[in-house]
N, C-alpha and C. Protein backbone atom coordinates (compact mmCIF):
# COMPACT_ATOMS: atom_id res chain seq x y z
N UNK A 1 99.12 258.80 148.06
CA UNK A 1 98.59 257.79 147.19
C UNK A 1 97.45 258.40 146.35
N UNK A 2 97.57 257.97 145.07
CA UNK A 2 96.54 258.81 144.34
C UNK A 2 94.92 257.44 144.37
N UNK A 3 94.10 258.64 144.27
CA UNK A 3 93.07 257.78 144.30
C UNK A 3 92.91 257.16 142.82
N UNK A 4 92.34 255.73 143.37
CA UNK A 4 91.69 255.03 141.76
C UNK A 4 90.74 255.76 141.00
N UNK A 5 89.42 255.85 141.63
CA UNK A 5 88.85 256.79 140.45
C UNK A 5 88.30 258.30 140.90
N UNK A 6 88.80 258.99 139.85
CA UNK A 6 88.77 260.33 140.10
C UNK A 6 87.00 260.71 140.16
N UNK A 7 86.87 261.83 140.60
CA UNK A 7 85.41 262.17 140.18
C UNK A 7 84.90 263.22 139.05
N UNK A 8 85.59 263.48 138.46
CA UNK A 8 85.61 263.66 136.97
C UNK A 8 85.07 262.57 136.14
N UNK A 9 85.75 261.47 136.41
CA UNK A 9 85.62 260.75 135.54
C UNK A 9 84.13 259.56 135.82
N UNK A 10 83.80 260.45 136.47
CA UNK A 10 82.73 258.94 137.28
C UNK A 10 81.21 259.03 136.04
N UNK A 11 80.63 260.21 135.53
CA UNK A 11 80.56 259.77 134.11
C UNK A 11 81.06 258.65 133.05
N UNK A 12 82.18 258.72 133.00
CA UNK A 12 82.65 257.69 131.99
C UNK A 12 82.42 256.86 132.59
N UNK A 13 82.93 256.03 133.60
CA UNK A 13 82.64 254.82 134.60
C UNK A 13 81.21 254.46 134.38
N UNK A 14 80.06 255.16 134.73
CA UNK A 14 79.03 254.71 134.31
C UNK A 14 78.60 254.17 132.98
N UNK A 15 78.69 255.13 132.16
CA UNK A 15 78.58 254.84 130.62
C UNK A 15 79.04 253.43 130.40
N UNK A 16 80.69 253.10 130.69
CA UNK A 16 81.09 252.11 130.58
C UNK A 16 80.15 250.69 131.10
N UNK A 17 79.87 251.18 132.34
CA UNK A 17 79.29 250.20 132.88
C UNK A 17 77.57 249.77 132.51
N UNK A 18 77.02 250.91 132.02
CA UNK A 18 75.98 250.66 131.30
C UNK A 18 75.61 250.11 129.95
N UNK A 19 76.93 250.16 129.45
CA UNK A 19 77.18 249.74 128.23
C UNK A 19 77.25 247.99 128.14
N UNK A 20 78.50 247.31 129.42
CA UNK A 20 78.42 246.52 129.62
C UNK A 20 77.44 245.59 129.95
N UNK A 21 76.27 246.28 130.88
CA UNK A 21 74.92 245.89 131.16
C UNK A 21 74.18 245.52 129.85
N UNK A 22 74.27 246.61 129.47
CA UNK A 22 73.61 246.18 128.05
C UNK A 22 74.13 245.02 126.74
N UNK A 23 75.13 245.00 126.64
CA UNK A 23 75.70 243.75 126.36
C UNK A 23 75.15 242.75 126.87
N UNK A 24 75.38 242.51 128.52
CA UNK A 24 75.19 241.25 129.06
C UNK A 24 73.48 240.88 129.04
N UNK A 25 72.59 242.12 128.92
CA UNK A 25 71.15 241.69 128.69
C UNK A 25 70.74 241.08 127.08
N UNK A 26 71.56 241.63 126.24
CA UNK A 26 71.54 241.34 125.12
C UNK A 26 71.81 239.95 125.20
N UNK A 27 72.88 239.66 125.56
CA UNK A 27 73.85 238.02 125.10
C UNK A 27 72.19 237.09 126.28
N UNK A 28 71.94 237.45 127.19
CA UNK A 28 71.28 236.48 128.09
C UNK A 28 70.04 236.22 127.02
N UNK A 29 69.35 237.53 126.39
CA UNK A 29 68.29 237.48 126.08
C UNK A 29 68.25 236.76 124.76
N UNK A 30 69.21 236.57 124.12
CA UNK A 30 69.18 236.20 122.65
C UNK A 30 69.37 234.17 122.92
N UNK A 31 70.22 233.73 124.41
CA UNK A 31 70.37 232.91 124.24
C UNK A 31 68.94 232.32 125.30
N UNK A 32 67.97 232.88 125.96
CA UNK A 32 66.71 233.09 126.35
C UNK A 32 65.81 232.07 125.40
N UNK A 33 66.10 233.39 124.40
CA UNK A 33 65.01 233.26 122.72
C UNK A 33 65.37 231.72 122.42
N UNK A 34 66.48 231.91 122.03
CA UNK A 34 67.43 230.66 121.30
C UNK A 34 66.80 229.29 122.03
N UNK A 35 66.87 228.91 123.38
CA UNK A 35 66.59 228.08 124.36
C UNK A 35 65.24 227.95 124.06
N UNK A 36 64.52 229.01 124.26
CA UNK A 36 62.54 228.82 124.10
C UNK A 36 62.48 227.75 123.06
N UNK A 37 62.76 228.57 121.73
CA UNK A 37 62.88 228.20 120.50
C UNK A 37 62.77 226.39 120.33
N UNK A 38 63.93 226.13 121.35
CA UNK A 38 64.84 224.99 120.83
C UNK A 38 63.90 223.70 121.76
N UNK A 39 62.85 224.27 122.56
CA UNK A 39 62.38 223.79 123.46
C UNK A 39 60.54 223.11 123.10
N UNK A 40 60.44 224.20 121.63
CA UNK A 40 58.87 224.04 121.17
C UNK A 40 59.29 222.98 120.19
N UNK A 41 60.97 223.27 119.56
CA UNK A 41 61.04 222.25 118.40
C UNK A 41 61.08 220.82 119.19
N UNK A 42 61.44 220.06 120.36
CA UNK A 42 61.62 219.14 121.05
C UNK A 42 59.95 218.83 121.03
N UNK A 43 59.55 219.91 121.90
CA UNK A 43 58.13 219.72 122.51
C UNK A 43 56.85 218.96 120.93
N UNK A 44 57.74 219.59 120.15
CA UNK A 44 57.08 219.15 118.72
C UNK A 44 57.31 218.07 118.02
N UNK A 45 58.39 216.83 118.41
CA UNK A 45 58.75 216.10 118.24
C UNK A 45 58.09 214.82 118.91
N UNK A 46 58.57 215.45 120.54
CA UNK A 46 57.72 214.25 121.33
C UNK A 46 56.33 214.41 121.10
N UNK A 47 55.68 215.25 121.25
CA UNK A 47 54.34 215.59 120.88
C UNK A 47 53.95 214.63 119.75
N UNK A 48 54.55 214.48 118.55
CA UNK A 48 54.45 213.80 117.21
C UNK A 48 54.88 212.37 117.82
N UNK A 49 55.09 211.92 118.56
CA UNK A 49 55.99 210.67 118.90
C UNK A 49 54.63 209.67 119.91
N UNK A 50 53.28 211.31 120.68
CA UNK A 50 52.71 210.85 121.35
C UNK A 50 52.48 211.34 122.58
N UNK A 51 53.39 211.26 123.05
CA UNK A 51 54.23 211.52 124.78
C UNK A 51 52.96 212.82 125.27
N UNK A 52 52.18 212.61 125.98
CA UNK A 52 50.61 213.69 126.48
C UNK A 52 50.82 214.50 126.96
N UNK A 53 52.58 214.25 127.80
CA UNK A 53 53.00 215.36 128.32
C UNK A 53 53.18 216.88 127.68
N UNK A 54 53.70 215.95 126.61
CA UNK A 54 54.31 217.13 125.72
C UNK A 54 53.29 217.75 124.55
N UNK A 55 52.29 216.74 124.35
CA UNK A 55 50.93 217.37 123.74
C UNK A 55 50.37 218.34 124.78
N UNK A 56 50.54 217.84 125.58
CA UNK A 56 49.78 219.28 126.58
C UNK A 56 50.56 220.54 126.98
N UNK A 57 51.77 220.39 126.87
CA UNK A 57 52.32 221.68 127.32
C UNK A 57 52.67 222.36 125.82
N UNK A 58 52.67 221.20 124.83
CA UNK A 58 52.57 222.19 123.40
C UNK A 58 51.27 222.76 123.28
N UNK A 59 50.75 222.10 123.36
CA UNK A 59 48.94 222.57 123.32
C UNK A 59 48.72 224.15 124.41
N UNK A 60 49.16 224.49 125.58
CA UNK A 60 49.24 225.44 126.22
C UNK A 60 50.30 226.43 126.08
N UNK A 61 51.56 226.06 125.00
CA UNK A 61 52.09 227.14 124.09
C UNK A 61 51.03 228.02 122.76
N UNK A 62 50.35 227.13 122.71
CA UNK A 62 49.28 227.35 121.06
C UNK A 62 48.55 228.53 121.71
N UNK A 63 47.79 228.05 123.31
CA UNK A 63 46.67 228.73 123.65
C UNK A 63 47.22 230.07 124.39
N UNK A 64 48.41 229.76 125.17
CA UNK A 64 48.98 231.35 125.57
C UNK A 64 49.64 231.93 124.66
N UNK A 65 50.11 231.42 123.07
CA UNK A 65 50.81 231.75 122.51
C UNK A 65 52.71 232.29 122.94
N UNK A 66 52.50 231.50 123.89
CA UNK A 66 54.62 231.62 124.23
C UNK A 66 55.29 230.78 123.04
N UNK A 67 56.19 231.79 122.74
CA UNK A 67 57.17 231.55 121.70
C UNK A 67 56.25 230.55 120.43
N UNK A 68 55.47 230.62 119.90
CA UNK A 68 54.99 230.18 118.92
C UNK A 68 53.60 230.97 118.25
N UNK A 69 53.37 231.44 116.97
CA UNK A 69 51.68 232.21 116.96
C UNK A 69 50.61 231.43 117.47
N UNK A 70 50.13 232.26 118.64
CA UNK A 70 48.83 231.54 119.08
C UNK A 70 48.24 231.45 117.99
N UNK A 71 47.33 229.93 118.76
CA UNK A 71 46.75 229.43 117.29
C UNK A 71 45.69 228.57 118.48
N UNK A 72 44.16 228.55 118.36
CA UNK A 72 43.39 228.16 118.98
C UNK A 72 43.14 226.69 118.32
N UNK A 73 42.89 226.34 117.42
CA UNK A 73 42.85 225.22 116.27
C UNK A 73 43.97 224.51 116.83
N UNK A 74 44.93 224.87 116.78
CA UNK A 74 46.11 223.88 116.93
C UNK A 74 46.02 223.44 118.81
N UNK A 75 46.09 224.13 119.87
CA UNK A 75 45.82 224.26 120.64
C UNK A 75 44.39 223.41 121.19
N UNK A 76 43.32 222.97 119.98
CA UNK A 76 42.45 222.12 120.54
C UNK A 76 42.94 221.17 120.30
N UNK A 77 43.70 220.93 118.79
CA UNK A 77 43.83 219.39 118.44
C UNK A 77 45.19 219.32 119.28
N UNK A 78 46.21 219.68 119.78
CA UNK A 78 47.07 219.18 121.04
C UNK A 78 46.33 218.63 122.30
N UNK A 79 45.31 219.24 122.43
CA UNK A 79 44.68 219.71 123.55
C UNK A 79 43.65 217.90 123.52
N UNK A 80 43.17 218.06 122.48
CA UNK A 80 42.32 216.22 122.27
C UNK A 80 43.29 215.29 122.71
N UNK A 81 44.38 215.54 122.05
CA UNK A 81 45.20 214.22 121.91
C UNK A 81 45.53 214.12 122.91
N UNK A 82 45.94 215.10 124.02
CA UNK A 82 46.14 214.81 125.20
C UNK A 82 45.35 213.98 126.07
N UNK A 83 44.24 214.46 125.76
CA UNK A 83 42.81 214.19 126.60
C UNK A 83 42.66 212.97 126.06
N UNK A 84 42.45 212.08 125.09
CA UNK A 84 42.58 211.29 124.37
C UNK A 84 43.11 209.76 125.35
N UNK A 85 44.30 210.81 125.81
CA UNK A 85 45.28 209.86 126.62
C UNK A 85 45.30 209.87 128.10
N UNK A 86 43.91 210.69 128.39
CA UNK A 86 44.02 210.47 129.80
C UNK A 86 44.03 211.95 130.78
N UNK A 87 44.85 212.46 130.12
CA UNK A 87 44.93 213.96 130.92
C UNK A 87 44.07 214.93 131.43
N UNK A 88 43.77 215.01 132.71
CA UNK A 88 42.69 215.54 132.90
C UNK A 88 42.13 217.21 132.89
N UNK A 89 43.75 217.44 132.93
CA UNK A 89 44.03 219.04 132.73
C UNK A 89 43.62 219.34 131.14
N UNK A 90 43.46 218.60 130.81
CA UNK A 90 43.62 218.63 129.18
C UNK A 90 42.22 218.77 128.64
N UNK A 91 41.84 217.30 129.27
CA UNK A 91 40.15 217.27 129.22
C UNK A 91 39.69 218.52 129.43
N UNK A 92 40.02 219.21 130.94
CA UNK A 92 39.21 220.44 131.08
C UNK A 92 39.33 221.40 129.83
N UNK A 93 40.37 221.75 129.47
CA UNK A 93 40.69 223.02 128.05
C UNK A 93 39.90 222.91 127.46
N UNK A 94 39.85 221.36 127.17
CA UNK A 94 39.38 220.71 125.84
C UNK A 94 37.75 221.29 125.88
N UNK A 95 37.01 221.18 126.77
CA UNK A 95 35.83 221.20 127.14
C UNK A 95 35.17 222.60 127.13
N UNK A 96 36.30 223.31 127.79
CA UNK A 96 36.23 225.37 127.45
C UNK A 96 36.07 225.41 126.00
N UNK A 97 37.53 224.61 125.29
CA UNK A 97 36.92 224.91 123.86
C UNK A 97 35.66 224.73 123.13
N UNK A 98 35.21 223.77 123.50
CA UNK A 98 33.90 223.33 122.86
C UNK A 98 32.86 223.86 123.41
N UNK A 99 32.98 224.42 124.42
CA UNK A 99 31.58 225.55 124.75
C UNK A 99 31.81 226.77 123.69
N UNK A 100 32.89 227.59 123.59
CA UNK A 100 33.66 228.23 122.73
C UNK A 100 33.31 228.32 121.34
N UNK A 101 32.51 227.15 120.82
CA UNK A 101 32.98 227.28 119.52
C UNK A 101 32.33 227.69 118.47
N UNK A 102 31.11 228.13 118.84
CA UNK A 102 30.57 228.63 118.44
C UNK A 102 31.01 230.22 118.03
N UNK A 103 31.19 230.46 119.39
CA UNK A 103 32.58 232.08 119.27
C UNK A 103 33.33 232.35 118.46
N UNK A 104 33.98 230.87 117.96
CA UNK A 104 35.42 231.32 117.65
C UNK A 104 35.38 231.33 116.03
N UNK A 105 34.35 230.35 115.59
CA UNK A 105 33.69 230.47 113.88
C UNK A 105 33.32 231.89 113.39
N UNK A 106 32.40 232.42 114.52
CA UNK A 106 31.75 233.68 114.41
C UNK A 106 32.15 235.03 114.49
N UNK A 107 33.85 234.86 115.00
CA UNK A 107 34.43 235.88 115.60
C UNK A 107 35.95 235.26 115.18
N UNK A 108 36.93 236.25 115.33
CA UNK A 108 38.45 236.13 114.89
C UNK A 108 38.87 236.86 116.94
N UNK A 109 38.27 235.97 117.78
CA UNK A 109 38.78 236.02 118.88
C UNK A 109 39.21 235.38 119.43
N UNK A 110 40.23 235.49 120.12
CA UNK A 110 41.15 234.41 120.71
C UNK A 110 40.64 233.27 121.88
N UNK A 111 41.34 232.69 122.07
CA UNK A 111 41.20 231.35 122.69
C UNK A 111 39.98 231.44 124.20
């Protein structure tokens, strides 16, 4: 019985199979992006609609900058409206910022 794979060929086998890897990180990662993406435009909707939840976890996209340009400005005023409504996680940010702000006029440093 001949063997399935020769060892000659176990080079190619890899290649192949690295190749495939790479494909499959590609396709995961693009539909990753795609998903984030599709998740700030929602978060930006309800946010506009009100919903504190979603002011606050947009507001903590602004300040870590995930999938959107950090933006400290935007990130306070999510960050009020939350607080606004109660949130106490929110309140706290809110409160870092405003010790902050003097910093952040005076300086092009982040959040």
């Amino acid at each position: 019985m001949e063997h399935l794979f020769k060892t000659e060929d176990i080079e190619l086998y890899l290649i192949a199979g690295l190749f495939f890897l790479i494909i499959w990180l590609v396709f995961h990662t693009i539909r990753y992006y795609r998903s984030e993406k599709r998740k700030v435009k929602h978060l930006h909707r309800f946010a506009s609609q009100g919903e504190s939840n979603a002011e606050y976890a947009l507001a903590k996209r602004y300040h870590k900058g995930r999938m959107v340009k950090k933006d400290c400005q935007k990130a306070a005023f999510w960050y009020q409206r939350a607080a606004l409504k109660g949130d106490e996680k929110a309140k706290g940010y809110l409160e870092k910022f405003l010790e902050n702000r003097k910093n952040w006029r005076s300086s092009n440093r982040s959040c």
